[in-house]
Protein backbone atom coordinates (compact mmCIF):
# COMPACT_ATOMS: atom_id res chain seq x y z
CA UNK A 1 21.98 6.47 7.31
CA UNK A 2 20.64 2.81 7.23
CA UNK A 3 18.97 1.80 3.99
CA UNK A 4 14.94 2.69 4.19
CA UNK A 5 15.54 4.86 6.81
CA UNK A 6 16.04 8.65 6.88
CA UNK A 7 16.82 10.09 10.37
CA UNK A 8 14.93 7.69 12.15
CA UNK A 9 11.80 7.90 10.28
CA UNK A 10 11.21 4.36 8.14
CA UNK A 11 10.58 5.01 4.22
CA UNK A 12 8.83 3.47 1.78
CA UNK A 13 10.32 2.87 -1.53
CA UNK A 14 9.12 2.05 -4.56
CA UNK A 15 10.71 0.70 -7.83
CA UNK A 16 8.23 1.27 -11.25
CA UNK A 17 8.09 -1.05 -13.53
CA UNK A 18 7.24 -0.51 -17.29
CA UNK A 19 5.76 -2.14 -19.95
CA UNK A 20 5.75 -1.73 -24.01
CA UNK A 21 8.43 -0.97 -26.72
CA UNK A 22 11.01 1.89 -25.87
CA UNK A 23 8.51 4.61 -27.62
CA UNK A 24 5.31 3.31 -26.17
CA UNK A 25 6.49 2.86 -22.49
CA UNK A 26 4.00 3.20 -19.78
CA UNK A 27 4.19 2.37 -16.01
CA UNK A 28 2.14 -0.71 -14.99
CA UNK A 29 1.32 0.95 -11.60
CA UNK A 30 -1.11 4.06 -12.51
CA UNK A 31 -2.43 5.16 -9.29
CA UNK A 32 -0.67 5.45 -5.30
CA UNK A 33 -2.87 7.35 -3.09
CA UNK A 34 -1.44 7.39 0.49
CA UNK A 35 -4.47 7.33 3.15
CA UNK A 36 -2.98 7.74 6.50
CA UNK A 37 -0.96 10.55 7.35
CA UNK A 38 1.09 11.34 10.35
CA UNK A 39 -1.41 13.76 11.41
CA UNK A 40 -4.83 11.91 10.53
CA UNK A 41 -4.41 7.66 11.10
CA UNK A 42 -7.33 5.62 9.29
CA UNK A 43 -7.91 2.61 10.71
CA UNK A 44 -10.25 -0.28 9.83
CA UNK A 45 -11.96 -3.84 10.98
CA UNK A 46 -11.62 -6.81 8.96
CA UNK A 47 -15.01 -6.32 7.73
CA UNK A 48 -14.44 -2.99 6.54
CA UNK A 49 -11.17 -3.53 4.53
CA UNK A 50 -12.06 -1.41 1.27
CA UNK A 51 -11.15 -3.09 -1.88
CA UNK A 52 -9.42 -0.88 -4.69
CA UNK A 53 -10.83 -1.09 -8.26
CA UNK A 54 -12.97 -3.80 -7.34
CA UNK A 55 -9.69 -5.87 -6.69
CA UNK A 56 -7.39 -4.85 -9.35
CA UNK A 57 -5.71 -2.62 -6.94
CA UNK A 58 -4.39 -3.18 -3.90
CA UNK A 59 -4.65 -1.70 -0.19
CA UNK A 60 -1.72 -1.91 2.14
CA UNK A 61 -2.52 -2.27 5.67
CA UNK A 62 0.03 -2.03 8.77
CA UNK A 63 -1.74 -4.60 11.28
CA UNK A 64 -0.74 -6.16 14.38
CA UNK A 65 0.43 -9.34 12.46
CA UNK A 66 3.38 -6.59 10.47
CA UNK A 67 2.43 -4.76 7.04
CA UNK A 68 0.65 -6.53 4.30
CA UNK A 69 -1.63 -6.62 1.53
CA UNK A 70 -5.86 -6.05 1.94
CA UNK A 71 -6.34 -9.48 0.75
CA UNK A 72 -3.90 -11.35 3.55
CA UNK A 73 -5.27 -9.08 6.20
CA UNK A 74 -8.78 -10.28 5.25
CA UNK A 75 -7.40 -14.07 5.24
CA UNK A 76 -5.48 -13.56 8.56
CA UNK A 77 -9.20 -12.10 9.75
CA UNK A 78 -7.19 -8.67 11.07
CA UNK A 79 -7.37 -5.24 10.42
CA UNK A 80 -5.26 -2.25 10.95
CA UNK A 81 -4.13 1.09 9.44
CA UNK A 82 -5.00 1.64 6.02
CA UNK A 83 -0.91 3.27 4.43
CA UNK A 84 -1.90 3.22 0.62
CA UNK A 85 -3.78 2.06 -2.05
CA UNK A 86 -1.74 0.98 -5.04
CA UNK A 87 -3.52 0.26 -8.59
C-alpha cells in the first residue's frame, strides 16, 4: 500500500490541530463538508467559486491546473470540481 493511497483509490488525509490549555482544548478546524461525491460531481466556473463563511473558510477545488484552494483558483481565473469546504 503506497502512502495516501488505499487500493488504488487516492485519500485525503487530514491532521487536526488544537488550540488552548490541556483542559480547554478545541480543534481550530470546526467544519469539513465534502461536496462532490463519486456518484454526484459539482463543478463550477471561475465566477461561480462559492466562498465559505464569507472567507474564513476555505473551498478546495480539483482544476485542470492540479488541486488547490478557492482563492488560487479565482487568481489562476480557473474553475473545477468543488471536493470540500473546510472552516
Amino acid at each position: 500500500m503506497v502512502d495516501g493511497e488505499r487500493e488504488g483509490q487516492k485519500v485525503l488525509r487530514l491532521k487536526i490541530k488544537y488550540v488552548g490549555e490541556r483542559r480547554q482544548r478545541r480543534a481550530v478546524l470546526s467544519g469539513l463538508e465534502r461536496i462532490s461525491s463519486p456518484g454526484r460531481r459539482i463543478y463550477t466556473k471561475k465566477t461561480d467559486i462559492p466562498w465559505v463563511l464569507s472567507g474564513i473558510g476555505v473551498a478546495i477545488l480539483s482544476t485542470p491546473k492540479g488541486v488547490m484552494t478557492g482563492a488560487r483558483a479565482r487568481q489562476l481565473g480557473v474553475g473545477g470540481e468543488i471536493i470540500c469546504k473546510v472552516w
